[in-house]
N, C-alpha and C. Protein backbone atom coordinates (compact mmCIF):
# COMPACT_ATOMS: atom_id res chain seq x y z
N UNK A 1 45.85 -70.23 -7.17
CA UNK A 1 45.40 -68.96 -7.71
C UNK A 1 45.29 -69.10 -9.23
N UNK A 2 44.32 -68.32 -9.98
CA UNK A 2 44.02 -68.94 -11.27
C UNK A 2 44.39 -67.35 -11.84
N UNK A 3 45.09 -67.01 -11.56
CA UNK A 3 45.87 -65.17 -11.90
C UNK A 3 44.94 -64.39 -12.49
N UNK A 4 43.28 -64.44 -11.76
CA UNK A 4 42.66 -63.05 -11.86
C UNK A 4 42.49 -62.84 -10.07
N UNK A 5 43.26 -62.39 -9.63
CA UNK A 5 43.41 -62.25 -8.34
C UNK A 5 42.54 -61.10 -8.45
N UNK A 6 41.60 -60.56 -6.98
CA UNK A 6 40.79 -58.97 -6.87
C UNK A 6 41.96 -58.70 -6.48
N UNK A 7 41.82 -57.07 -7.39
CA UNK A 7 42.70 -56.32 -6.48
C UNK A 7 42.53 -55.66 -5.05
N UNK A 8 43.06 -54.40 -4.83
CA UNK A 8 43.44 -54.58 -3.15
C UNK A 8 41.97 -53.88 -3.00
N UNK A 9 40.84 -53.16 -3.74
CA UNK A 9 39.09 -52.84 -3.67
C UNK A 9 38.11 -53.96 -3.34
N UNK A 10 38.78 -54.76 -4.34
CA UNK A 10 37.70 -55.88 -4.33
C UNK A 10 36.75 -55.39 -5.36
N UNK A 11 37.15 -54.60 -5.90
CA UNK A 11 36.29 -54.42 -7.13
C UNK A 11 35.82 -54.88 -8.36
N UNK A 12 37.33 -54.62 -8.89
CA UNK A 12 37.74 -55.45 -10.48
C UNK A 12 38.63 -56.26 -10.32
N UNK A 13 38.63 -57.50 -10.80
CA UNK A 13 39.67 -58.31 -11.25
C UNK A 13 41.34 -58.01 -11.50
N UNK A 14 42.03 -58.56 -11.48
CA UNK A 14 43.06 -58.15 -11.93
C UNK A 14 43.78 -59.42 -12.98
N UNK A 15 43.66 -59.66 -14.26
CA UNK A 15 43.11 -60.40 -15.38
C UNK A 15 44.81 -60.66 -15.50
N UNK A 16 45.26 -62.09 -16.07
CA UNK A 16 46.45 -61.91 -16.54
C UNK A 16 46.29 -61.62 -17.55
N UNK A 17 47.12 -61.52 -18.42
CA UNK A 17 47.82 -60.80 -20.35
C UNK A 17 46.35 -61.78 -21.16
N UNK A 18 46.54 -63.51 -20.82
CA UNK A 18 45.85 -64.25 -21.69
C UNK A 18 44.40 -64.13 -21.23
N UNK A 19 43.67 -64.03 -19.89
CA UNK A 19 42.68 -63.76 -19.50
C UNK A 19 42.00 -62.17 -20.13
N UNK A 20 42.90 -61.67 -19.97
CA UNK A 20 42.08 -60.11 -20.62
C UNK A 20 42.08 -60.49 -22.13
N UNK A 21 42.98 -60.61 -22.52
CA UNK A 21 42.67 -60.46 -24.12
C UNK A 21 41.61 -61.56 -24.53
N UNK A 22 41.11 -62.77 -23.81
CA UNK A 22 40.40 -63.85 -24.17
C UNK A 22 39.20 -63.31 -24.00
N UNK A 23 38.95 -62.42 -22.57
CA UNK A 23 37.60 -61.86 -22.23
C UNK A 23 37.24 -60.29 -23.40
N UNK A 24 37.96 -59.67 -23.37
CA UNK A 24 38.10 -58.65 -24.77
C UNK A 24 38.01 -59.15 -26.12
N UNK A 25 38.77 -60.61 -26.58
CA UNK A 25 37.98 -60.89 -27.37
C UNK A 25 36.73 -61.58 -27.35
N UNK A 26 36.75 -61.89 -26.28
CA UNK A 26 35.09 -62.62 -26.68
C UNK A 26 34.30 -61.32 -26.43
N UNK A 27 34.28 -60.62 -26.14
CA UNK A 27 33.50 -59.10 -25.89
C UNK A 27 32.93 -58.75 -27.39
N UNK A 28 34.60 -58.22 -27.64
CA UNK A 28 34.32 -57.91 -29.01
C UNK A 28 33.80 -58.61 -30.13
N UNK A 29 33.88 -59.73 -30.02
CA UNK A 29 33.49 -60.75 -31.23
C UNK A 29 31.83 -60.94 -31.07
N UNK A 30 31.46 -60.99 -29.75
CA UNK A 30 30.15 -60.72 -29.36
C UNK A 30 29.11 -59.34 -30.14
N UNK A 31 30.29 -58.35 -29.91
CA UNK A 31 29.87 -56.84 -29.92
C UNK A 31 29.64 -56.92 -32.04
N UNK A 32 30.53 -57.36 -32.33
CA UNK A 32 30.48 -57.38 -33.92
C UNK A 32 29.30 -58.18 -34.11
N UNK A 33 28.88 -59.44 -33.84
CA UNK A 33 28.06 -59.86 -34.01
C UNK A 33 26.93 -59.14 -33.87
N UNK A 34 26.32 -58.69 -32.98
CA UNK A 34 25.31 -57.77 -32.87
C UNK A 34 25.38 -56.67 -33.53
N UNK A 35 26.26 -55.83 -33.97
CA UNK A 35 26.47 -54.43 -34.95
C UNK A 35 26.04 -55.24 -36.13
N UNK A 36 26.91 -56.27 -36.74
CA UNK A 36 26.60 -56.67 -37.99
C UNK A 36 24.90 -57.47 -37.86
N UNK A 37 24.24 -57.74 -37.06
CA UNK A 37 22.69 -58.24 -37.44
C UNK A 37 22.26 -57.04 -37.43
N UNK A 38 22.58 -55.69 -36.77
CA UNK A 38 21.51 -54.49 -36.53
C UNK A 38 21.99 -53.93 -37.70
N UNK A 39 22.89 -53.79 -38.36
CA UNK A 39 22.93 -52.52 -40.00
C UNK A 39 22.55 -53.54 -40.99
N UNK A 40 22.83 -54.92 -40.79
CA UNK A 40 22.12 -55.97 -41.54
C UNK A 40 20.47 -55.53 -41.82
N UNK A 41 19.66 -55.54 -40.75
CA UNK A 41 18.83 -55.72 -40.53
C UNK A 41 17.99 -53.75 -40.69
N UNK A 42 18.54 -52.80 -40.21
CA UNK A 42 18.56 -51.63 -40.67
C UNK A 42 18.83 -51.15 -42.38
N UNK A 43 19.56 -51.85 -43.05
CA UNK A 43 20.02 -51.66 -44.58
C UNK A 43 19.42 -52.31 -45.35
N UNK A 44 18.30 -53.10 -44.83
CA UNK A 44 17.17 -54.04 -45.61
C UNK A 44 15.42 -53.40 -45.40
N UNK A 45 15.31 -52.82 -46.65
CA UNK A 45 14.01 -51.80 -45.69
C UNK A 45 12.97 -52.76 -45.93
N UNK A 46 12.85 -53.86 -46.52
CA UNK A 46 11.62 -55.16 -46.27
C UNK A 46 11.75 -56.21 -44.92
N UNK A 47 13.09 -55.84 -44.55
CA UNK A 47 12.83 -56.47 -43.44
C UNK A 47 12.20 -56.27 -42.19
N UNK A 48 11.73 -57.56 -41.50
CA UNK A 48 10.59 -57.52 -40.51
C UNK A 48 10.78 -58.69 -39.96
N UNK A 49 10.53 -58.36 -38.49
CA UNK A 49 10.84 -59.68 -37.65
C UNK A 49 9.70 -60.74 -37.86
N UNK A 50 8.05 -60.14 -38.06
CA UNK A 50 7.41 -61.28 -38.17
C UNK A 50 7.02 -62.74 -38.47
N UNK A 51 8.03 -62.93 -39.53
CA UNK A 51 7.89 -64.10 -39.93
C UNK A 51 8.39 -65.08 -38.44
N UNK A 52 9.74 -64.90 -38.39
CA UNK A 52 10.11 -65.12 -37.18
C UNK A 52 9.28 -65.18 -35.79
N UNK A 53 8.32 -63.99 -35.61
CA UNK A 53 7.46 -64.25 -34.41
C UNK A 53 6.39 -65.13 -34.54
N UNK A 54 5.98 -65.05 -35.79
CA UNK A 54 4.57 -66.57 -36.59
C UNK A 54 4.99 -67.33 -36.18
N UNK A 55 6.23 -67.66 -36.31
CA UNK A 55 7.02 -69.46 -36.33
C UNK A 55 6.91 -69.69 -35.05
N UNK A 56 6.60 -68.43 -34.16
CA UNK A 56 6.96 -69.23 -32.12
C UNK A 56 6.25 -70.41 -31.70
N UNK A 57 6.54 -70.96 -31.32
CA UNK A 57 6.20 -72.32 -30.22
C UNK A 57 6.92 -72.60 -29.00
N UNK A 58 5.77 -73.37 -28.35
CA UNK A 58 6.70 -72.70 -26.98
C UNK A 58 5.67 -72.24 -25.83
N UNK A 59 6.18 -71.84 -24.59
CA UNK A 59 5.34 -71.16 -23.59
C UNK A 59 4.98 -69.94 -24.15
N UNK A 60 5.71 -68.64 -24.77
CA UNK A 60 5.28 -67.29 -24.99
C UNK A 60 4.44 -67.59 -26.19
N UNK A 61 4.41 -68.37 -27.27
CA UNK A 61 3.77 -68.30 -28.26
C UNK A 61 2.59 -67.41 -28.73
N UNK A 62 1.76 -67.67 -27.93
CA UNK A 62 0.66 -66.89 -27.62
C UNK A 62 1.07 -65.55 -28.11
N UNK A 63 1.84 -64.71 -27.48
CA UNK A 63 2.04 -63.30 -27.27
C UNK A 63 3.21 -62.87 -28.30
N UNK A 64 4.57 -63.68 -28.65
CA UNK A 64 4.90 -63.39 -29.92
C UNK A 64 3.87 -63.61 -31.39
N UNK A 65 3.19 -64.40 -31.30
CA UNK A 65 2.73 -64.33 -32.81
C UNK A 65 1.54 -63.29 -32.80
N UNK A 66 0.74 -62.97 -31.20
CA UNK A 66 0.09 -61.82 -31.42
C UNK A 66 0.71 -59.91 -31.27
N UNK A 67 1.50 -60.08 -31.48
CA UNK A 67 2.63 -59.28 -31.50
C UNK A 67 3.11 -59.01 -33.02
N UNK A 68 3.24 -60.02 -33.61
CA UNK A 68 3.89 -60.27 -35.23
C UNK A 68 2.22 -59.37 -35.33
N UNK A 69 1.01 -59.98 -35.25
CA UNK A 69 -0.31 -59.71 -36.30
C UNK A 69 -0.62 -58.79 -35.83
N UNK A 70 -0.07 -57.87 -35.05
CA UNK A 70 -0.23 -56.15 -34.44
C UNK A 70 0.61 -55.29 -35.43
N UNK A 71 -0.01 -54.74 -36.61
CA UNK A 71 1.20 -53.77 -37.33
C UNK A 71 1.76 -52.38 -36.71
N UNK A 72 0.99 -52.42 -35.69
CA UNK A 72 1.64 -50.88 -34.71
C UNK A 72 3.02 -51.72 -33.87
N UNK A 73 2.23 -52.48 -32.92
CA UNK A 73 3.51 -53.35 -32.27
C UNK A 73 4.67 -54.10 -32.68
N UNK A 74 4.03 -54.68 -34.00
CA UNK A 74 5.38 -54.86 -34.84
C UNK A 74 6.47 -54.14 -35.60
N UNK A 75 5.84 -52.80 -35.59
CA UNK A 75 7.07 -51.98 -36.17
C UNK A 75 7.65 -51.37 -34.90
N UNK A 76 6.95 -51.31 -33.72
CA UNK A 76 8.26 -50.70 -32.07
C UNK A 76 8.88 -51.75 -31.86
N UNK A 77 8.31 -53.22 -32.25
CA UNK A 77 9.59 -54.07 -31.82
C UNK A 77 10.50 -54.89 -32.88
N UNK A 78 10.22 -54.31 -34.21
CA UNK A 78 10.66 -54.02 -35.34
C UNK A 78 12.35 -53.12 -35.28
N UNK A 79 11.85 -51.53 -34.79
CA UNK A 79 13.02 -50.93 -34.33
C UNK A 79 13.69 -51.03 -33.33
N UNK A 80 12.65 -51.74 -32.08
CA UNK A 80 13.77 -51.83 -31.41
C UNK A 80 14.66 -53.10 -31.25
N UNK A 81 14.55 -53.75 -32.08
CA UNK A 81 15.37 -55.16 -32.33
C UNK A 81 16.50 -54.47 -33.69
N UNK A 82 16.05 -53.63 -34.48
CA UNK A 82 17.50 -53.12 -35.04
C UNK A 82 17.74 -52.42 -34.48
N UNK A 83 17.58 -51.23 -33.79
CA UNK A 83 18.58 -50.39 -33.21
C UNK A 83 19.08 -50.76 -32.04
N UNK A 84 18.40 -51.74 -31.36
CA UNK A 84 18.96 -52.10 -30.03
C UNK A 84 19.87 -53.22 -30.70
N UNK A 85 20.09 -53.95 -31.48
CA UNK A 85 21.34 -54.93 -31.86
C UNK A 85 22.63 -53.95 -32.36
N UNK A 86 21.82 -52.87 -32.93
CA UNK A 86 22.95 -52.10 -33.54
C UNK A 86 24.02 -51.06 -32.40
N UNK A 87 23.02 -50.82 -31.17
CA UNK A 87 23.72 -49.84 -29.92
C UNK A 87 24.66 -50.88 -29.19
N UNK A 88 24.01 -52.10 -29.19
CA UNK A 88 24.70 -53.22 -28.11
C UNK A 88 25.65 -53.59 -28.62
N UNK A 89 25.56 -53.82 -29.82
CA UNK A 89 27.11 -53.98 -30.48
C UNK A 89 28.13 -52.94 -30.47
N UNK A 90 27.28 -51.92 -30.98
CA UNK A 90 28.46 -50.58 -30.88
C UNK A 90 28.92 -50.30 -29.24
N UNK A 91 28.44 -50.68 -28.28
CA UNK A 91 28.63 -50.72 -26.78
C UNK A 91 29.88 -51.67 -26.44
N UNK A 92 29.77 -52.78 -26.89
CA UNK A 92 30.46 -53.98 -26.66
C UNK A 92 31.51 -53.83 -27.08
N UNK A 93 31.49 -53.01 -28.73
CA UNK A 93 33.01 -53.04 -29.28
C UNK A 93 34.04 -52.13 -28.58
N UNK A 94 32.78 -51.17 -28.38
CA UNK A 94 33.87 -50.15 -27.82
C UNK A 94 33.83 -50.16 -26.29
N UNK A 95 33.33 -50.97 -25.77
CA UNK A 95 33.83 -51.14 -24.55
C UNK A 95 33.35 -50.07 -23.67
N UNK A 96 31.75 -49.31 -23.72
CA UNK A 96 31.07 -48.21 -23.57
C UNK A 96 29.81 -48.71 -22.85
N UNK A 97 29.49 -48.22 -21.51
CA UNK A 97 28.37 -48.89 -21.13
C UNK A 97 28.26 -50.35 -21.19
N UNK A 98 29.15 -51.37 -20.87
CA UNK A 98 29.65 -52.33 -21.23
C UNK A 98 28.24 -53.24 -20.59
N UNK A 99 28.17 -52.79 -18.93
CA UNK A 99 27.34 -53.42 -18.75
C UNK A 99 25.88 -53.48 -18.80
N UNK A 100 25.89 -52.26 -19.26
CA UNK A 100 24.46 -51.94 -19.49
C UNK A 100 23.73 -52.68 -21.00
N UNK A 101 25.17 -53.28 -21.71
CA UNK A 101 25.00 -53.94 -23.19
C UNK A 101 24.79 -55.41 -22.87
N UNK A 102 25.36 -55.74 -21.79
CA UNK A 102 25.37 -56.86 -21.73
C UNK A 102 24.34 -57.36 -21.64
N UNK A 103 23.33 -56.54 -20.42
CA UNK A 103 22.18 -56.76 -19.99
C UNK A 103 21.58 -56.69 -20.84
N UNK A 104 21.15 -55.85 -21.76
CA UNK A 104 20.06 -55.47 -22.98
C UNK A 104 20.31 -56.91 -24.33
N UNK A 105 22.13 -57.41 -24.14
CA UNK A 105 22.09 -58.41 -24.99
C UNK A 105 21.62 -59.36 -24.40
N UNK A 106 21.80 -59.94 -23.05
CA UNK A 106 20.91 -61.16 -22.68
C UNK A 106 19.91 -61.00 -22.40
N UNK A 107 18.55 -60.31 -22.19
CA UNK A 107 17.74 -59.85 -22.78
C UNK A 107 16.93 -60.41 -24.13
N UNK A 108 17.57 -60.01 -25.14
CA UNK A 108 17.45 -60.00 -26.09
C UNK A 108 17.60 -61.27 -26.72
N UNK A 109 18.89 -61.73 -26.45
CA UNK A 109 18.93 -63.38 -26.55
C UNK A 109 17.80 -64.16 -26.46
N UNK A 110 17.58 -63.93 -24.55
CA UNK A 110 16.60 -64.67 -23.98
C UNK A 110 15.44 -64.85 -24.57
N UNK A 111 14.89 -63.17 -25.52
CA UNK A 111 13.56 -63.02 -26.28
C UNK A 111 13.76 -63.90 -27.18
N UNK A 112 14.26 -64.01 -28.17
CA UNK A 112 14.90 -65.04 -29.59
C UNK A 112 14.69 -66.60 -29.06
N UNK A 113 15.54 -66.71 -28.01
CA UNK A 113 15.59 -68.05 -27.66
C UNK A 113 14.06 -68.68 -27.20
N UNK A 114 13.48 -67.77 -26.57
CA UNK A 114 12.06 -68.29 -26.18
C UNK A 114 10.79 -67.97 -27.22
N UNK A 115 10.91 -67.36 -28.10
CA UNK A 115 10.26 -66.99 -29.54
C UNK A 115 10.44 -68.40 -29.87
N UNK A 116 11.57 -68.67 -30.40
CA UNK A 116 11.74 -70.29 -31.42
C UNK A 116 12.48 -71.19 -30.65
N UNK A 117 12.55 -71.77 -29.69
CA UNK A 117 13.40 -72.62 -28.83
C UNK A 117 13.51 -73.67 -29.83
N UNK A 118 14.86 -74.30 -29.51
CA UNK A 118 15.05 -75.22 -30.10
C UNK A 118 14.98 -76.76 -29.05
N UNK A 119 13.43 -77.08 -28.83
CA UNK A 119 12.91 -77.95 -28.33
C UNK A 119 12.82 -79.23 -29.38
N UNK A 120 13.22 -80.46 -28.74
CA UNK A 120 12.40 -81.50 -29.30
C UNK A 120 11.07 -81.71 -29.91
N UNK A 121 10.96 -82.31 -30.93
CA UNK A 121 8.89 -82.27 -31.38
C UNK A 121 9.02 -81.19 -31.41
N UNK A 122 9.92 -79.48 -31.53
CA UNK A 122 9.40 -78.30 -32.76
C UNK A 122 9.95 -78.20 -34.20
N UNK A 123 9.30 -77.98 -34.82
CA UNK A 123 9.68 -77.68 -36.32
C UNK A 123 9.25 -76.42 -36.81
N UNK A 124 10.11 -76.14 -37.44
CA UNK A 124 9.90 -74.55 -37.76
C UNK A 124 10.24 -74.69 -39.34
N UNK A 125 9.51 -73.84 -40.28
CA UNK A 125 9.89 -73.38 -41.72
C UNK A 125 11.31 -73.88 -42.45
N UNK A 126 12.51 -72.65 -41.59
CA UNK A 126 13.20 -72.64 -41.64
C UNK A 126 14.21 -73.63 -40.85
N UNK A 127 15.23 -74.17 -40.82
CA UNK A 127 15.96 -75.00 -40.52
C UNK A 127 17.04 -74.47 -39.54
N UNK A 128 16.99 -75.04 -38.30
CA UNK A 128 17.97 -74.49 -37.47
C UNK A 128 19.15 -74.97 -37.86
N UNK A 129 19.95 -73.43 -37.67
CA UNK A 129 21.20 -73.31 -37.81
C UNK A 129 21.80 -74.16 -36.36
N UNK A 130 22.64 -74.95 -35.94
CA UNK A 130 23.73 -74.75 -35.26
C UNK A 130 22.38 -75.08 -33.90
N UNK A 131 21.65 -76.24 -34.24
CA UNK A 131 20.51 -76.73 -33.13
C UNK A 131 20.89 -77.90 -32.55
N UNK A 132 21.17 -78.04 -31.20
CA UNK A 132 21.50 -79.22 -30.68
C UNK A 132 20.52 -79.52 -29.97
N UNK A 133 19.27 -80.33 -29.85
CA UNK A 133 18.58 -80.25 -28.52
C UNK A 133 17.73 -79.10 -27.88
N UNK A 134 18.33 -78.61 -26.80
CA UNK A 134 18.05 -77.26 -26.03
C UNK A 134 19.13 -76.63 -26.10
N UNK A 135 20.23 -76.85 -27.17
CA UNK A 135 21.06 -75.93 -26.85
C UNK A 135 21.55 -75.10 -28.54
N UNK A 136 21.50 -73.98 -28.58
CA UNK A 136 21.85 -73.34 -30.14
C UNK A 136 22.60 -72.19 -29.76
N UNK A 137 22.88 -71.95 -31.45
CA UNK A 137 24.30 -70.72 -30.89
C UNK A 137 23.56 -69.57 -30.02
N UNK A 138 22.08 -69.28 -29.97
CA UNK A 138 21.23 -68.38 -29.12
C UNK A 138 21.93 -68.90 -27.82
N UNK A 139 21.74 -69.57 -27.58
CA UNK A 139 22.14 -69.68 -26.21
C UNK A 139 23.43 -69.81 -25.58
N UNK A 140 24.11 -70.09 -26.46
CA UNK A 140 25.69 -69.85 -26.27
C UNK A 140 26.14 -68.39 -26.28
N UNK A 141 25.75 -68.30 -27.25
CA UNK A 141 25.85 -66.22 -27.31
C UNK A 141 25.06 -66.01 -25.87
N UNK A 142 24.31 -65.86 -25.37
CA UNK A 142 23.59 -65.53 -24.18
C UNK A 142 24.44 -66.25 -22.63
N UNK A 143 24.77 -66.97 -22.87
CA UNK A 143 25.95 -67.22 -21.62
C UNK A 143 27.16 -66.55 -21.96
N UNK A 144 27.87 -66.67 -23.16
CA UNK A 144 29.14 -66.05 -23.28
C UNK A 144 28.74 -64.53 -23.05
N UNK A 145 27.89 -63.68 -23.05
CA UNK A 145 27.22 -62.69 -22.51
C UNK A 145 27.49 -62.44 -20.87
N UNK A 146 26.91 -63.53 -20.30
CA UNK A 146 27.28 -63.85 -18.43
C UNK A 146 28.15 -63.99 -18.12
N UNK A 147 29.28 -64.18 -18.86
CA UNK A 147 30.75 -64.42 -18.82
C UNK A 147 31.08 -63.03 -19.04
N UNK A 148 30.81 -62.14 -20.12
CA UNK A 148 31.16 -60.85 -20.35
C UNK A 148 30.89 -59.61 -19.02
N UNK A 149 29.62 -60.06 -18.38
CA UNK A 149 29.19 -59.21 -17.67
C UNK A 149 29.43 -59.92 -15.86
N UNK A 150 30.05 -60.88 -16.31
CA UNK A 150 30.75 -61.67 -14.87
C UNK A 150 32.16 -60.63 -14.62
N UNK A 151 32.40 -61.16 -15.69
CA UNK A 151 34.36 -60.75 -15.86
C UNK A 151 34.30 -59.51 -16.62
N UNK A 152 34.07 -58.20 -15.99
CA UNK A 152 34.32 -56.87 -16.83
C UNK A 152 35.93 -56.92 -17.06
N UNK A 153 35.57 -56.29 -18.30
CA UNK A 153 37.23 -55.96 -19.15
C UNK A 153 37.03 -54.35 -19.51
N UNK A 154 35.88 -53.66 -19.80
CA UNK A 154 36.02 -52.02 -19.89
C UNK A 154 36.68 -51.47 -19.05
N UNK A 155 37.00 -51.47 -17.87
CA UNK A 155 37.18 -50.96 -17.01
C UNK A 155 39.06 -50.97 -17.63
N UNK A 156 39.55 -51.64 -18.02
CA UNK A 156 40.83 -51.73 -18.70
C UNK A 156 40.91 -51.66 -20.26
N UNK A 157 40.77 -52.17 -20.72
CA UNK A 157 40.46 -51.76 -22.36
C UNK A 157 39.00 -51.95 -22.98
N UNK A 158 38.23 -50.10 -23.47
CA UNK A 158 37.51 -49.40 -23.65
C UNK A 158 37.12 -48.43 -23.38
N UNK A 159 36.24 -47.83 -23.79
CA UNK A 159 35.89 -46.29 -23.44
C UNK A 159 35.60 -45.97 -22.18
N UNK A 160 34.78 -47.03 -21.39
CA UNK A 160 34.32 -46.72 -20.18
C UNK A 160 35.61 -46.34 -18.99
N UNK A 161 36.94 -46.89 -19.37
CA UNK A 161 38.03 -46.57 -18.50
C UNK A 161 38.23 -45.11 -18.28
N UNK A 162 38.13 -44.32 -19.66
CA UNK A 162 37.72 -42.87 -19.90
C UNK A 162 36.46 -42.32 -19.27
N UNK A 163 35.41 -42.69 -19.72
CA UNK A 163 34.54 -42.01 -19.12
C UNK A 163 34.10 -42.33 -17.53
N UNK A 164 35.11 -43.14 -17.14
CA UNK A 164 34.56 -43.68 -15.67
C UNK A 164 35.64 -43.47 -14.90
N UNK A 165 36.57 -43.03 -15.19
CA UNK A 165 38.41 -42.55 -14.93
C UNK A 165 37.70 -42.52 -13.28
N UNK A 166 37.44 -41.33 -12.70
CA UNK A 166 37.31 -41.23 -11.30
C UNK A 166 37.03 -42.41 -10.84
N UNK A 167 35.72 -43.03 -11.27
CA UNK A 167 35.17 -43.98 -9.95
C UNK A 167 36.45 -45.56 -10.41
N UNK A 168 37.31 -45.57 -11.66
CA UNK A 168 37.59 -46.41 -11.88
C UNK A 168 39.26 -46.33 -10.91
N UNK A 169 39.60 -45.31 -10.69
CA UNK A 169 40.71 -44.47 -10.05
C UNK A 169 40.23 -44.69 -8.24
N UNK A 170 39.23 -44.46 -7.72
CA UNK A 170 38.99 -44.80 -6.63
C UNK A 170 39.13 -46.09 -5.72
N UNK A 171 38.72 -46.83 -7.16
CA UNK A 171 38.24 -48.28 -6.81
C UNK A 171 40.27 -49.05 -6.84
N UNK A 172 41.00 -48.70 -7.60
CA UNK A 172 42.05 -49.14 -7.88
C UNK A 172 43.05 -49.31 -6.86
């Protein structure tokens, strides 16, 4: 037994001391990350994802960089890349709609990661941060995500324990 035994529902997990706090922090450390790119990215009024969508290569290419040269389409996915980094984080930290953040963060990942993959033979402007191959912190953040939304921890520490009290009380 690896002491996240289901409990007697089969619902939720039942996490030991070091398992919850490891999955809570990686939640949260996740959740900050995303708050801090969305007020980052909200508190900079020149900022704009385009440059970023120019640079795509790749299978989507096509459709991110005609996306960047759309100034209507680039400002809806303009906002919704800051306010959606900025809700998913605020979700994550507080442990609110947990899984509904998760989803919208891998998602979101997935968009980033397939915008600029970090493929062999691509080169981009800018210099990848933290590029191994096929593998970058995009994509690590985006599994440690599947891990978040594998192994729920709201259901014990965050808001959703509150706002979900009944069905979380049923299931127990």
């Amino acid at each position: 037994m690896n002491g996240a035994a289901k409990n007697v529902s089969g619902k939720f997990p039942d996490y030991g001391m070091f398992q919850l706090t490891a999955l809570v922090s990686l939640r949260m450390l996740i959740g900050w990350h995303f708050l801090y790119e969305g007020v980052a990215k909200l508190s900079n009024p020149y900022w704009t994802s385009a440059g970023y969508l120019q640079e795509s290569q790749g299978w989507f290419s096509e459709q991110f960089i005609s996306l960047a040269n759309n100034p209507g389409a680039l400002a809806v996915a303009d906002n919704l890349n800051q306010w959606g980094l900025l809700l998913i984080g605020l979700a994550l930290l507080l442990g609110v709609f947990t899984r509904t953040a998760a989803v919208a963060g891998v998602v979101a990942l997935a968009l980033y990661y397939l915008a600029v993959p970090p493929f062999p033979g691509m080169e981009y402007a800018m210099p990848a941060e933290g590029s191994h191959l096929n593998v970058n912190k995009i994509l690590i953040e985006l599994a440690a995500l599947l891990v978040i939304l594998g192994y729920p921890t709201a259901h014990r520490i965050g808001l959703d324990r509150l706002l979900f009290r009944k069905r979380y009380a049923e299931t127990a």
